[in-house]
N, C-alpha and C. Protein backbone atom coordinates (compact mmCIF):
# COMPACT_ATOMS: atom_id res chain seq x y z
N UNK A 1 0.84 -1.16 0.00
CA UNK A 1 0.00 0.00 0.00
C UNK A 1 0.90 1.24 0.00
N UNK A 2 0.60 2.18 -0.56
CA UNK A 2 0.87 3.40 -0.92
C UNK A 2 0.94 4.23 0.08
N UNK A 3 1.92 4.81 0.40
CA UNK A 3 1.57 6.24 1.39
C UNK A 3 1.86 7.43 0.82
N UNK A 4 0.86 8.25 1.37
CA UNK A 4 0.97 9.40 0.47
C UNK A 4 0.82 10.66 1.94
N UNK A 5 2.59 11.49 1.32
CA UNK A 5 2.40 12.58 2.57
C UNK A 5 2.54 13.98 1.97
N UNK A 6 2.11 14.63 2.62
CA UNK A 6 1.71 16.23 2.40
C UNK A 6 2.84 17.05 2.92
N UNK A 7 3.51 17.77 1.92
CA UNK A 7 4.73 18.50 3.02
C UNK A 7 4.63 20.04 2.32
N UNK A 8 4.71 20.39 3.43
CA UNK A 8 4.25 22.35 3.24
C UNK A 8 6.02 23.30 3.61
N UNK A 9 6.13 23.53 2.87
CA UNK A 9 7.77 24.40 2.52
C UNK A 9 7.08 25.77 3.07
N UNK A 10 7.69 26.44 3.86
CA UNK A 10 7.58 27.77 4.12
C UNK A 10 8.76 28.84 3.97
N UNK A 11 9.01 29.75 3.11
CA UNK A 11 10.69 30.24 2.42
C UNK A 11 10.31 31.71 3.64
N UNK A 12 11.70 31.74 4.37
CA UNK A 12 11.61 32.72 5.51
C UNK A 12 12.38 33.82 4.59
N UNK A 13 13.33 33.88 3.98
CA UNK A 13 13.85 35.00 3.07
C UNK A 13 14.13 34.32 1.89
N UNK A 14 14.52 34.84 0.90
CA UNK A 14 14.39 34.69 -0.37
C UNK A 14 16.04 35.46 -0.87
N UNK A 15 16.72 34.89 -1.71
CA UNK A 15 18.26 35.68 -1.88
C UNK A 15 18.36 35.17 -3.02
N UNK A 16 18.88 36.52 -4.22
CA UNK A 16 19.03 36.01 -5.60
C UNK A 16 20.71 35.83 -5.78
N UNK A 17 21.19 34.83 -6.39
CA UNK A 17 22.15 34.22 -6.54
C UNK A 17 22.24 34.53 -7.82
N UNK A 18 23.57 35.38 -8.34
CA UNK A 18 23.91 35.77 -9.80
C UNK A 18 25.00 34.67 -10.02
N UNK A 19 25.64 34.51 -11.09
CA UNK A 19 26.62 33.87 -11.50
C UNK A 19 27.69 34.60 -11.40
N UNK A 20 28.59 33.53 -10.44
CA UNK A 20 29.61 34.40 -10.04
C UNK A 20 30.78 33.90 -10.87
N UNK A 21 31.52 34.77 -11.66
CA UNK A 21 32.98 34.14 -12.73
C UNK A 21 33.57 33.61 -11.64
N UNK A 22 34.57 32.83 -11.81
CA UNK A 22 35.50 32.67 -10.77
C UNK A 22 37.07 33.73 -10.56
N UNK A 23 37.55 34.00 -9.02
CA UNK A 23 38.22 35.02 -9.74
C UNK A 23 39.22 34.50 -9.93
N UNK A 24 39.94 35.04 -11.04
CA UNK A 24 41.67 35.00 -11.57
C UNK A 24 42.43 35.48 -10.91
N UNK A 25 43.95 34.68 -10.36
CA UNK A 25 44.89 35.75 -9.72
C UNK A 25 45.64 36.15 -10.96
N UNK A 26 46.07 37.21 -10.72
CA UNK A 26 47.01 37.62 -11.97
C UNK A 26 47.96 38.69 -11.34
N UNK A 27 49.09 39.22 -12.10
CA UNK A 27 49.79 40.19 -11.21
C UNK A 27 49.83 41.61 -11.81
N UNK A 28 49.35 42.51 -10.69
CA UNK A 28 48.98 43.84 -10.73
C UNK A 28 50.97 44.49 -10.79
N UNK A 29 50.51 45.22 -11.88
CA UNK A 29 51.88 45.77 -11.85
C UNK A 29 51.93 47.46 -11.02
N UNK A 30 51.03 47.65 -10.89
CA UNK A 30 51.14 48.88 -9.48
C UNK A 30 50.89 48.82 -8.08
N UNK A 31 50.54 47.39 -7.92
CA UNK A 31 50.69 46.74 -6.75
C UNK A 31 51.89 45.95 -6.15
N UNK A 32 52.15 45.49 -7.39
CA UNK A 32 53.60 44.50 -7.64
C UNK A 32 53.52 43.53 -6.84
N UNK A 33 52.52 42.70 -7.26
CA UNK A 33 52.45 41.30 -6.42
C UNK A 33 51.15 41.03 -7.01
N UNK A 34 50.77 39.59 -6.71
CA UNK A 34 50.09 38.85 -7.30
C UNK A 34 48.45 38.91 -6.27
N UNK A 35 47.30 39.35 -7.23
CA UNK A 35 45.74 39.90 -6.83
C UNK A 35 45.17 39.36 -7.92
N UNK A 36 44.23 39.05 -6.43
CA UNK A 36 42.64 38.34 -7.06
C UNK A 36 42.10 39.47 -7.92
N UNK A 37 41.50 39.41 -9.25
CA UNK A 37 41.45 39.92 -10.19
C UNK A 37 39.63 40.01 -10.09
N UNK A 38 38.76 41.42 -10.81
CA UNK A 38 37.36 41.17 -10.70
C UNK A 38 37.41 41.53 -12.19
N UNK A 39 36.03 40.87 -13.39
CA UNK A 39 35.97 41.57 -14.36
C UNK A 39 35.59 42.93 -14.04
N UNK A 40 35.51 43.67 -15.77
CA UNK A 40 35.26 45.13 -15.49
C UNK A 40 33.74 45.66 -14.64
N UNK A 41 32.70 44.09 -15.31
CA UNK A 41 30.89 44.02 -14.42
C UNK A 41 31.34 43.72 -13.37
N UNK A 42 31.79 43.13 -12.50
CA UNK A 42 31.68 42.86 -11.23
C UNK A 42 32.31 44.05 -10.63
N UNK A 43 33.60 44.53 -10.70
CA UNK A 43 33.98 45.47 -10.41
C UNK A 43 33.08 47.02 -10.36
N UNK A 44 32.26 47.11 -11.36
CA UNK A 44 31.24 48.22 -11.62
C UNK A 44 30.63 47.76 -10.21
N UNK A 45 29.65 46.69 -10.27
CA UNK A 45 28.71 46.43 -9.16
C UNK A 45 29.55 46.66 -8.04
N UNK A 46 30.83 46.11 -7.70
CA UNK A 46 31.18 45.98 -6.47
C UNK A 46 31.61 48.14 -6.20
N UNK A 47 31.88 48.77 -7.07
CA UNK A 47 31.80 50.18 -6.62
C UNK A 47 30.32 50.68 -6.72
N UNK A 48 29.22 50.10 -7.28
CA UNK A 48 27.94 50.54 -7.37
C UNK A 48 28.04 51.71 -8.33
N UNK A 49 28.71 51.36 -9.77
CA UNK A 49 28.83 52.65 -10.63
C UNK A 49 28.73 52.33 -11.93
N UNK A 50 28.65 52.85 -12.77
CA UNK A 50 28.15 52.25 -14.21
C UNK A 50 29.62 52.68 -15.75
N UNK A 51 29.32 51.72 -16.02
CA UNK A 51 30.63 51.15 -17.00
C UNK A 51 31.66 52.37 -16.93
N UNK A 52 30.84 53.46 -17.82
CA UNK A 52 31.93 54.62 -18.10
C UNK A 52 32.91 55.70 -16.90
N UNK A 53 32.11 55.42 -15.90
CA UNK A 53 32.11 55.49 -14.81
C UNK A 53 33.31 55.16 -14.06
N UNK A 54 34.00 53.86 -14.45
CA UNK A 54 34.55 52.73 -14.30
C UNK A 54 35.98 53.04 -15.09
N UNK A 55 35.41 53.40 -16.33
CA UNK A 55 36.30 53.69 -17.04
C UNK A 55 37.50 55.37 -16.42
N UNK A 56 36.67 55.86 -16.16
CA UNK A 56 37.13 57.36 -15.44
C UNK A 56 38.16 56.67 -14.40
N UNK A 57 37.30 55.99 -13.78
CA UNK A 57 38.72 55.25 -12.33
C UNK A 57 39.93 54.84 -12.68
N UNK A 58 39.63 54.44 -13.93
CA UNK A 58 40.76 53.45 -14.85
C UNK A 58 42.09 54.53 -15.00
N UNK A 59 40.98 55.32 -15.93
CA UNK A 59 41.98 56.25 -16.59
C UNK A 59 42.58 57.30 -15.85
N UNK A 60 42.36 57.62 -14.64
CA UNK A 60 43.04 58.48 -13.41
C UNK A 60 43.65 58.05 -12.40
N UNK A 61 43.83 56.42 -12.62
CA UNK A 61 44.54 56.09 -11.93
C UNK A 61 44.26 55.26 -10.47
N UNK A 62 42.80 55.27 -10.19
CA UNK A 62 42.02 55.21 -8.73
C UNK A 62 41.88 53.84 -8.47
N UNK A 63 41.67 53.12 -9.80
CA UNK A 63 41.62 51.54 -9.85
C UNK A 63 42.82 51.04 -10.88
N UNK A 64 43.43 49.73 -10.25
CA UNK A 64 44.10 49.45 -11.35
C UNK A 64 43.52 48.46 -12.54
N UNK A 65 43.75 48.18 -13.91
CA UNK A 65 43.04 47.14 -14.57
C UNK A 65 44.42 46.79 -15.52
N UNK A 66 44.29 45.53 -16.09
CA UNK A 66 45.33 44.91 -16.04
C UNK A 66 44.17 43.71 -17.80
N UNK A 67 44.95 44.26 -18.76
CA UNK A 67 44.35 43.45 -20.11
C UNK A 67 44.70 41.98 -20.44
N UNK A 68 43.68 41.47 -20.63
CA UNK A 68 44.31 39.71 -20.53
C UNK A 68 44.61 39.96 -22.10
N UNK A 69 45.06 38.37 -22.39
CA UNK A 69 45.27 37.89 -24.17
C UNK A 69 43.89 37.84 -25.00
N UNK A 70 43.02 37.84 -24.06
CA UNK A 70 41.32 38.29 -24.89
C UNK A 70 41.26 39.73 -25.32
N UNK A 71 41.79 40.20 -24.52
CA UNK A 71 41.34 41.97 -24.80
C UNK A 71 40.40 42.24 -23.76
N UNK A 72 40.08 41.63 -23.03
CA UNK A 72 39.11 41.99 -21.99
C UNK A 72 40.40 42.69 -20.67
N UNK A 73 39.42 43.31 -19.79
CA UNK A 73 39.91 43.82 -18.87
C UNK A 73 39.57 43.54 -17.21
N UNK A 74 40.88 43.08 -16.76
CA UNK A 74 40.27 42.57 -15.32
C UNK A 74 41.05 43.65 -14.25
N UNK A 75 40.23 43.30 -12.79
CA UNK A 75 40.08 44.61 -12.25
C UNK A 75 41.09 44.06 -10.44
N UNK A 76 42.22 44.89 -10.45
CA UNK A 76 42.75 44.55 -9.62
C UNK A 76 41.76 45.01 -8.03
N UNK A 77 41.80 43.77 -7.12
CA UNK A 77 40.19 43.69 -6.07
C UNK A 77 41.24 44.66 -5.07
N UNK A 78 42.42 44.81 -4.77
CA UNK A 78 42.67 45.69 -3.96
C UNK A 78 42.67 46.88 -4.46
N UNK A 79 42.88 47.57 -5.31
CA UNK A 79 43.01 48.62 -5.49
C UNK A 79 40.80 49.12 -5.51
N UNK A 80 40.37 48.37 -5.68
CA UNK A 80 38.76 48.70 -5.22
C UNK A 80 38.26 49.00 -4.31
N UNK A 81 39.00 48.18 -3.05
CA UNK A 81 38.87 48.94 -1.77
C UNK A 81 39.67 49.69 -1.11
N UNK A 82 40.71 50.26 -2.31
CA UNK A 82 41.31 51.54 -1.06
C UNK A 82 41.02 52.95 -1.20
């Protein structure tokens, strides 16, 4: 015989989970030593600022970024929080 049970899920908070890249170490040459690396999107989010934005930090010096063999640009994580 069959049993049949009833189960009631109740969700107390709710948290959206983005896809996180994994990060790259790579070596920051104005740091001069080897940092966990963010792309240029994560890096935006993690200052709460939008691309061009991003780009200004770049180009004055405030963040360092560091060009892979893609042409893409990754974002040295210390220089984000100082």
């Amino acid at each position: 015989m069959k049993e049949i049970r009833r189960l009631k899920i109740t969700a107390t908070r709710r948290r959206l989970m983005r896809y996180q890249q994994p990060m790259l170490r790579a070596f920051c040459p104005v740091c001069a030593r080897e940092v966990e690396t963010l792309s240029a999107t994560q890096a935006a989010e993690v200052l709460e600022v939008a691309a061009p934005q991003l780009d200004q930090f770049i180009a004055e010096g405030l963040v360092h970024a560091m060009a892979t063999v893609s042409g893409s640009l990754r974002i040295c994580q210390i220089s984000l929080y100082q």
